[in-house]
N, C-alpha and C. Protein backbone atom coordinates (compact mmCIF):
# COMPACT_ATOMS: atom_id res chain seq x y z
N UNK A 1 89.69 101.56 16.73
CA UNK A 1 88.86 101.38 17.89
C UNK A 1 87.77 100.38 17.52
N UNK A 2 87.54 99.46 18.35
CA UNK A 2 86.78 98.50 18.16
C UNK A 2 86.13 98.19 19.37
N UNK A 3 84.71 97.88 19.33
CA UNK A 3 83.86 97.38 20.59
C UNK A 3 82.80 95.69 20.22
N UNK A 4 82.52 95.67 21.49
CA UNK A 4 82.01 94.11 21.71
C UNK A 4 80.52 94.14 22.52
N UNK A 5 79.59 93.97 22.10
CA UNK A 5 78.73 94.16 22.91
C UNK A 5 78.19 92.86 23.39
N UNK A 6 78.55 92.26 24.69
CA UNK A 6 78.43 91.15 25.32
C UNK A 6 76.84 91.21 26.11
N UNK A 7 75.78 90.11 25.75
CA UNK A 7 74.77 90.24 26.62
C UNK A 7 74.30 89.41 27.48
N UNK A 8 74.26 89.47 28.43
CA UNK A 8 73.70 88.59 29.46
C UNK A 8 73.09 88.30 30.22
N UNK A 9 72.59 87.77 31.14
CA UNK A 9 70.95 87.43 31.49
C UNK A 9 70.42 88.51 32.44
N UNK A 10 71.35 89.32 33.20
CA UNK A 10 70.73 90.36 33.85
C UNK A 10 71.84 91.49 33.54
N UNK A 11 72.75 91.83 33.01
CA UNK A 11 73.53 93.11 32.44
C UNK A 11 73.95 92.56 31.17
N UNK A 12 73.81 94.25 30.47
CA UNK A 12 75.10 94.18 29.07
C UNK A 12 75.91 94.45 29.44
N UNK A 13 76.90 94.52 28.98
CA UNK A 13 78.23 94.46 29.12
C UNK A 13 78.86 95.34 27.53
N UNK A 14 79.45 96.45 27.28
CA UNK A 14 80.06 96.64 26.34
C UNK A 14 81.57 97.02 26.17
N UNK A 15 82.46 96.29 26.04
CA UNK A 15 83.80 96.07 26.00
C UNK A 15 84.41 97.12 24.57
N UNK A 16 85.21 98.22 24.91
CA UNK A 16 85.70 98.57 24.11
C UNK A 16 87.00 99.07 23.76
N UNK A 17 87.44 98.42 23.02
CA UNK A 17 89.21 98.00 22.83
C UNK A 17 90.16 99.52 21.78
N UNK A 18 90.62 100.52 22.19
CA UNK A 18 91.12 101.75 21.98
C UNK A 18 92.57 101.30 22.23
N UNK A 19 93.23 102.17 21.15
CA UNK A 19 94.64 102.36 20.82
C UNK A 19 94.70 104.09 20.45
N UNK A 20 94.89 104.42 21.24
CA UNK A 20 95.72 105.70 21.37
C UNK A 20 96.87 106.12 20.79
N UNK A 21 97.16 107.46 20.34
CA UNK A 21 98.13 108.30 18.93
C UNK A 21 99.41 108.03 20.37
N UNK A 22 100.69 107.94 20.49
CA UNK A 22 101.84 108.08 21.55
C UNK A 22 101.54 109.70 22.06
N UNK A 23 102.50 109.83 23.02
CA UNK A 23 102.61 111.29 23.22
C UNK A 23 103.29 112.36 22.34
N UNK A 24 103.94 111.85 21.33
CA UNK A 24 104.73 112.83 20.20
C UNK A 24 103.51 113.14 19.31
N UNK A 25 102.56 112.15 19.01
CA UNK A 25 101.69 112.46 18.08
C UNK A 25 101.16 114.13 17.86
N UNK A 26 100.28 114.52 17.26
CA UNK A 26 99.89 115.88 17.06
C UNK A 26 98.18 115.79 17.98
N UNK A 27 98.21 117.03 18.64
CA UNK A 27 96.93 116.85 19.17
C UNK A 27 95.73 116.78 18.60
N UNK A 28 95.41 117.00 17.34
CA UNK A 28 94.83 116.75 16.48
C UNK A 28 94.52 115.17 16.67
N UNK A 29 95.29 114.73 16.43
CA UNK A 29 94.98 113.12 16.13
C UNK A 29 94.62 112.64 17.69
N UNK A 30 95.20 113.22 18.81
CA UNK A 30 94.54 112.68 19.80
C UNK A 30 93.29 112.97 20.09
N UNK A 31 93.18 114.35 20.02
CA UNK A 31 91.49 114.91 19.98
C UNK A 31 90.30 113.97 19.35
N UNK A 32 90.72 113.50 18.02
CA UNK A 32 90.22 112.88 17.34
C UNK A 32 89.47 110.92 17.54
N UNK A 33 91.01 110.97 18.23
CA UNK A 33 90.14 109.48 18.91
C UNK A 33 89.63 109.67 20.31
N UNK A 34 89.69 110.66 21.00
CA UNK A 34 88.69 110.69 22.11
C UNK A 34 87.75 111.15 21.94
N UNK A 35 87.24 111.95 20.53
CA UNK A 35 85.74 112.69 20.24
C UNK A 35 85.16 111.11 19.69
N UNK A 36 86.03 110.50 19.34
CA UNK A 36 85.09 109.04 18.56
C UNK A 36 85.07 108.02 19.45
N UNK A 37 85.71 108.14 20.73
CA UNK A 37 85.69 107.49 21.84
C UNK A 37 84.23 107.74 22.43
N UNK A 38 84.36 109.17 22.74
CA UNK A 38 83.25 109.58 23.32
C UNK A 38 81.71 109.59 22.31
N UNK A 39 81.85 109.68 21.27
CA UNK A 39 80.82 109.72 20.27
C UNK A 39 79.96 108.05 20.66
N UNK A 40 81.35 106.74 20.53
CA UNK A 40 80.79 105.43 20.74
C UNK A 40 80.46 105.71 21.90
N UNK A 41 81.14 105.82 23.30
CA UNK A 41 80.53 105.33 24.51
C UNK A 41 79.02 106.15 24.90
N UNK A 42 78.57 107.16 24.50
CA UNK A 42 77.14 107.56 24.08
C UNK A 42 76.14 106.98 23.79
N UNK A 43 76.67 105.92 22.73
CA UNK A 43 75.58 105.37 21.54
C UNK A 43 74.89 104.55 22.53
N UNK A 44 75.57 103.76 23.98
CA UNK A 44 74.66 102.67 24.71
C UNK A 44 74.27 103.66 25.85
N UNK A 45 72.85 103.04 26.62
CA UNK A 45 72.34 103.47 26.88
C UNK A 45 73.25 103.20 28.71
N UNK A 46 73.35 104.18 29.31
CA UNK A 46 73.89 104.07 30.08
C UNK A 46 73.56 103.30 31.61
N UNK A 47 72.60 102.31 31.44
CA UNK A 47 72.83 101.37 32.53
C UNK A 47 73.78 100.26 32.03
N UNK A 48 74.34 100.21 30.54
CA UNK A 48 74.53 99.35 30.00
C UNK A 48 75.97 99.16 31.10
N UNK A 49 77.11 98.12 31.27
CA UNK A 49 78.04 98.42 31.99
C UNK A 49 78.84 98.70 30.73
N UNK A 50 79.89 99.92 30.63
CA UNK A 50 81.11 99.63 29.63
C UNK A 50 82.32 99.87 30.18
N UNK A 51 83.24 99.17 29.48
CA UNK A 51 84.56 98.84 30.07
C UNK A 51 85.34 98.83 29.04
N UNK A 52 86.23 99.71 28.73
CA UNK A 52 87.51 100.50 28.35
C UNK A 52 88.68 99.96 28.34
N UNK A 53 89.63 99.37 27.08
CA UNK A 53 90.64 98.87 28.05
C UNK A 53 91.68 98.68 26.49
N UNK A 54 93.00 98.96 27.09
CA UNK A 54 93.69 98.57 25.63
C UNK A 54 94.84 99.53 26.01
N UNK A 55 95.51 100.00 25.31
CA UNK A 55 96.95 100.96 25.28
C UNK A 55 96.70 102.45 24.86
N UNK A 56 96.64 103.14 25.36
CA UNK A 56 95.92 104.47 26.03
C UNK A 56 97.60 105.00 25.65
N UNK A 57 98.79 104.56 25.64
CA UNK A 57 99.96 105.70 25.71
C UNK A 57 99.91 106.73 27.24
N UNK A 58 99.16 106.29 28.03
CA UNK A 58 99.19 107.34 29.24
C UNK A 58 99.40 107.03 30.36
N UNK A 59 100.48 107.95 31.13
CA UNK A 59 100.67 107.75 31.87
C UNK A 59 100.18 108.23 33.20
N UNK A 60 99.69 107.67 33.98
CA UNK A 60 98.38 108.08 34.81
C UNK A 60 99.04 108.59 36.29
N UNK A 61 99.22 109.87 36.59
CA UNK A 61 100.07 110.17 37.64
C UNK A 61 98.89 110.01 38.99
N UNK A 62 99.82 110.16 40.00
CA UNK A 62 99.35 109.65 41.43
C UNK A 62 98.34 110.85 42.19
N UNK A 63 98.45 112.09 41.33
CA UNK A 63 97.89 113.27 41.98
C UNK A 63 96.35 113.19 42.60
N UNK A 64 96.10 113.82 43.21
CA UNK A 64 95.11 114.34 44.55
C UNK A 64 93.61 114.38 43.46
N UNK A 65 93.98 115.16 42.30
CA UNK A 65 92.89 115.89 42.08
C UNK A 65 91.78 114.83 41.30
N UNK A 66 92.19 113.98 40.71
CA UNK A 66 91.03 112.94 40.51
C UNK A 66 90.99 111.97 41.33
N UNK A 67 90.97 112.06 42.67
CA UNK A 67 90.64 110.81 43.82
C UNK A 67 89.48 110.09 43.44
N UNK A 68 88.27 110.31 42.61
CA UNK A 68 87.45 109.31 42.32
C UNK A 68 87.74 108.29 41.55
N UNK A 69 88.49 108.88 40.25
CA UNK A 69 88.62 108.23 39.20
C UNK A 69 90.11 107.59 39.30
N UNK A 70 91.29 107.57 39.76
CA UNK A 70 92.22 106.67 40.13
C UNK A 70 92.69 106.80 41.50
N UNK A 71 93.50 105.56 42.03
CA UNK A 71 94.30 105.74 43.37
C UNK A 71 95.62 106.35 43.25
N UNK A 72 96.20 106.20 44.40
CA UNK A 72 97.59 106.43 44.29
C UNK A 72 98.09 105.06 44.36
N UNK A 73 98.03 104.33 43.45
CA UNK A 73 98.76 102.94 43.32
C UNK A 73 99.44 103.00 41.71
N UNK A 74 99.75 104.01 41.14
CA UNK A 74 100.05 103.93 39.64
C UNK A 74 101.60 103.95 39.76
N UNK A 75 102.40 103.66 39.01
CA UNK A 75 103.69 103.70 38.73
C UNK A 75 104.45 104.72 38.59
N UNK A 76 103.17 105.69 38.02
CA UNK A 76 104.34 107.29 37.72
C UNK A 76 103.76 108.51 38.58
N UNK A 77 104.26 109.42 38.65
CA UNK A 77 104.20 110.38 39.87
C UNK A 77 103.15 111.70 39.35
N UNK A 78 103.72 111.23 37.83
CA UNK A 78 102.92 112.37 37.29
C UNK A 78 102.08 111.97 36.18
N UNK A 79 101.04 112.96 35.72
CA UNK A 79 100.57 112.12 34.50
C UNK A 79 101.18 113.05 33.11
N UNK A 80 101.14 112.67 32.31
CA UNK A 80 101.89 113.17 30.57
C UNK A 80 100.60 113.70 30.10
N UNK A 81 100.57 114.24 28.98
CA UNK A 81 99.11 114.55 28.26
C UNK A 81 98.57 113.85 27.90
N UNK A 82 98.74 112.51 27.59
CA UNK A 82 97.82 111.14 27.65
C UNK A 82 96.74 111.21 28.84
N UNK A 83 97.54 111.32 29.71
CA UNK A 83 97.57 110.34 31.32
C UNK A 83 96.16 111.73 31.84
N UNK A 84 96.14 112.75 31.04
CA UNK A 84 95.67 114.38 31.38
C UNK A 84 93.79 113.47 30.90
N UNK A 85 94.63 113.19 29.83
CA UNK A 85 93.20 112.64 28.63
C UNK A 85 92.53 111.88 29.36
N UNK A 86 92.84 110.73 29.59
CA UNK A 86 92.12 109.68 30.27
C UNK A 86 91.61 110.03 31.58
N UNK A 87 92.39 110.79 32.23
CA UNK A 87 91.67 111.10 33.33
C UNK A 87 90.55 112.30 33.14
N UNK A 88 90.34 113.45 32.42
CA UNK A 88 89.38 113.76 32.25
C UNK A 88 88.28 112.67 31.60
N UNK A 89 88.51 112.47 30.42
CA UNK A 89 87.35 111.02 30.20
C UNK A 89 86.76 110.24 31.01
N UNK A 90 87.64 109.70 31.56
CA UNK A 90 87.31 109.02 32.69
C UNK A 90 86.10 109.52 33.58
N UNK A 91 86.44 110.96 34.11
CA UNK A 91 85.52 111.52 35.03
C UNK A 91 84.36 112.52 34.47
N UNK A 92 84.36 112.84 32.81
CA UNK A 92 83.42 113.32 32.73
C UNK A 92 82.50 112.19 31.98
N UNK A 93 82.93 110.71 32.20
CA UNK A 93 81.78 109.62 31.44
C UNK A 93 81.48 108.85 33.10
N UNK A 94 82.22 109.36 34.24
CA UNK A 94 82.14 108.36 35.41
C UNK A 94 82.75 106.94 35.37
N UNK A 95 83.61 106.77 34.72
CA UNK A 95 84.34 105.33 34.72
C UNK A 95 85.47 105.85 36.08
N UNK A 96 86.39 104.63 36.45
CA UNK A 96 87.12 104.29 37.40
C UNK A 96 88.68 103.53 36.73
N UNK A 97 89.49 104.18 36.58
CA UNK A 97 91.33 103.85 36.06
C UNK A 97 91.41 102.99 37.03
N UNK A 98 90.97 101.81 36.86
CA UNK A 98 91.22 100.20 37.33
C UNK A 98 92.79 100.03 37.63
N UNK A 99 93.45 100.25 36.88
CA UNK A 99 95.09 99.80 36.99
C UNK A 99 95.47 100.92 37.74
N UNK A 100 94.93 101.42 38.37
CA UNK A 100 95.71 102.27 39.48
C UNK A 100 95.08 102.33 40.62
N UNK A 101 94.66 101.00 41.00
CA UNK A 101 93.30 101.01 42.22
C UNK A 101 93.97 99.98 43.46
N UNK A 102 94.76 98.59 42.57
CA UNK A 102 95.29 98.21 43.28
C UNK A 102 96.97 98.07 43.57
N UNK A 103 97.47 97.93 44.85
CA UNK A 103 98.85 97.84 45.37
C UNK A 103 99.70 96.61 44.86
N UNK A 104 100.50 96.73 44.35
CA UNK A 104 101.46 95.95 44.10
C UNK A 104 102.65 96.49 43.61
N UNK A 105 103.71 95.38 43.91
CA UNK A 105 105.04 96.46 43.91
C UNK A 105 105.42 96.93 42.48
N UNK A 106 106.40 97.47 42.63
CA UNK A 106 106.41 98.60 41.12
C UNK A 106 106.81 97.65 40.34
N UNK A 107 107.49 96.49 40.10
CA UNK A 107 107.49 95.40 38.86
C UNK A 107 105.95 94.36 38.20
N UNK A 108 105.98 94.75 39.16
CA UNK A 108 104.13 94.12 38.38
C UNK A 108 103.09 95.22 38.38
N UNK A 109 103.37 96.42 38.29
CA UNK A 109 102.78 97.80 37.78
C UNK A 109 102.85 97.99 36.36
N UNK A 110 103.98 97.57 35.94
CA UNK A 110 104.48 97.91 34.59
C UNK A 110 103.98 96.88 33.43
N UNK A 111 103.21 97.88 32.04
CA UNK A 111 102.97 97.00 31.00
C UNK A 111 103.45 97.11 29.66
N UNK A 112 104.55 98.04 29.59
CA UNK A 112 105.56 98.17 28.86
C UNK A 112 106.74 98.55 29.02
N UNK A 113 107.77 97.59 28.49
CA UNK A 113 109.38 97.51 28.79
C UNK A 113 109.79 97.92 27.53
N UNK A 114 110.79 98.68 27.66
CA UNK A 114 111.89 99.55 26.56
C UNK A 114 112.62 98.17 26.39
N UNK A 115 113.20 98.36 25.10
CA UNK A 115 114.56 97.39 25.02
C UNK A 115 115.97 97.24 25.59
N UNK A 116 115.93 98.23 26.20
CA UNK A 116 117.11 98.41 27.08
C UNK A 116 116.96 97.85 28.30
N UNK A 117 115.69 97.41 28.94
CA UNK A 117 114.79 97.29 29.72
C UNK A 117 115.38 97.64 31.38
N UNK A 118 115.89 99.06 31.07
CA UNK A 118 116.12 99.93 32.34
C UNK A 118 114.48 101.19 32.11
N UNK A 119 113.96 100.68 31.25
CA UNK A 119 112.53 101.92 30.65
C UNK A 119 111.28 101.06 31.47
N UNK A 120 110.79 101.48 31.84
CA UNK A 120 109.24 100.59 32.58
C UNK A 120 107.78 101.94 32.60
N UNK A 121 106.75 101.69 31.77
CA UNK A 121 105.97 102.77 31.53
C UNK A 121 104.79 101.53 31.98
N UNK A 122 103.67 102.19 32.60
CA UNK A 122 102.58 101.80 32.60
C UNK A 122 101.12 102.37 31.68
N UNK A 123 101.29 102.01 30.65
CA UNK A 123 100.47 102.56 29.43
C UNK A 123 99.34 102.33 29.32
N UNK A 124 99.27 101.01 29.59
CA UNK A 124 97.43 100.05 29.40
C UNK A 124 96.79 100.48 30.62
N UNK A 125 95.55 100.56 30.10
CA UNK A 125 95.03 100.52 31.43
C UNK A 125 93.56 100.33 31.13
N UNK A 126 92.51 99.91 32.02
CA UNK A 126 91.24 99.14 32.17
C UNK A 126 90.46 100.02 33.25
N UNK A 127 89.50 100.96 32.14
CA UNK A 127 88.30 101.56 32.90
C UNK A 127 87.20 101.13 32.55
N UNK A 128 86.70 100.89 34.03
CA UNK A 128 84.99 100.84 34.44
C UNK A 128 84.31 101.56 34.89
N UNK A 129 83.02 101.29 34.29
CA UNK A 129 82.07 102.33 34.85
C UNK A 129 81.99 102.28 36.40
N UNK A 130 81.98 103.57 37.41
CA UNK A 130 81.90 103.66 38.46
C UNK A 130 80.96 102.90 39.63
N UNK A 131 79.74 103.30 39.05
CA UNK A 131 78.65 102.46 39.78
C UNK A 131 78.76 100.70 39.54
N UNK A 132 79.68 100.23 38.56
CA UNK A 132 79.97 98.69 38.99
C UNK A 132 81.29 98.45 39.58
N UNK A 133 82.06 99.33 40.11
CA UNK A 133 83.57 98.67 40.39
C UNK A 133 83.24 98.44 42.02
C-alpha cells in the first residue's frame, strides 16, 4: 500500500494506491490490510480530499443496502467478501465506489479478463470521499 499526498492551491488531495489479498486468501491477511488501510486514511486530517483506487479483488454487488456508497451500475449482482469489505469501508470512512456510479454497457464495466476470456470480473475500483463526488 502506497499513498501520494498531492497539494494544491485550495485542496489536498491524498491518493492512495491498495492491492488487496484475492478472495481465497485467509481472512487474516485481509483484515490486515484494511486495519492499515484504515490506520493510513486517519493519519490526514479529514477535509483533506482522499481517493482510493487500485485492485481491491472485489466484487461490488448491485444490492439496495449501501445506496449511498455505490449504484446499481456494477457488473455483478452480488458482492463476494471483498466486495462485503469495501463496501463497509467505504461507508464507515464516507467515501463513494466510483466504478459503480456510472452506466455503461457490461463490456466496458469490466477490468479484468480470464484467459479464456469467457471470465469478465470487475475488481478495480476508485473511491472518493463523499462530500467531493
Amino acid at each position: 500500500m502506497s499513498y501520494i499526498d498531492l497539494r494544491g492551491h485550495w485542496c489536498k488531495i491524498i491518493v492512495l494506491n491498495v492491492h488487496a489479498p484475492s478472495e481465497e486468501k485467509s481472512e487474516d491477511s485481509k483484515d490486515s490490510i484494511y486495519e492499515e488501510l484504515v490506520q493510513i486514511f486517519c493519519l490526514f486530517p479529514k477535509y483533506h480530499m482522499k481517493i482510493v483506487l487500485r485492485d481491491f479483488n472485489a466484487k461490488v454487488g448491485r444490492g439496495n443496502i449501501f445506496t449511498l456508497t455505490n449504484r446499481n451500475e456494477s457488473l455483478h449482482h452480488d458482492s463476494n467478501d471483498n466486495g462485503v469489505r469495501i463496501l463497509n469501508f467505504s461507508t464507515s470512512n464516507k467515501e463513494v465506489v466510483k466504478s459503480t456510479m456510472f452506466p455503461h454497457q457490461n463490456i466496458h464495466k469490466y477490468t479484468w479478463k480470464f484467459l479464456n476470456e469467457n471470465t469478465h470480473n470487475q475488481i478495480y475500483h476508485i473511491l472518493i470521499d463523499r462530500i467531493w463526488h
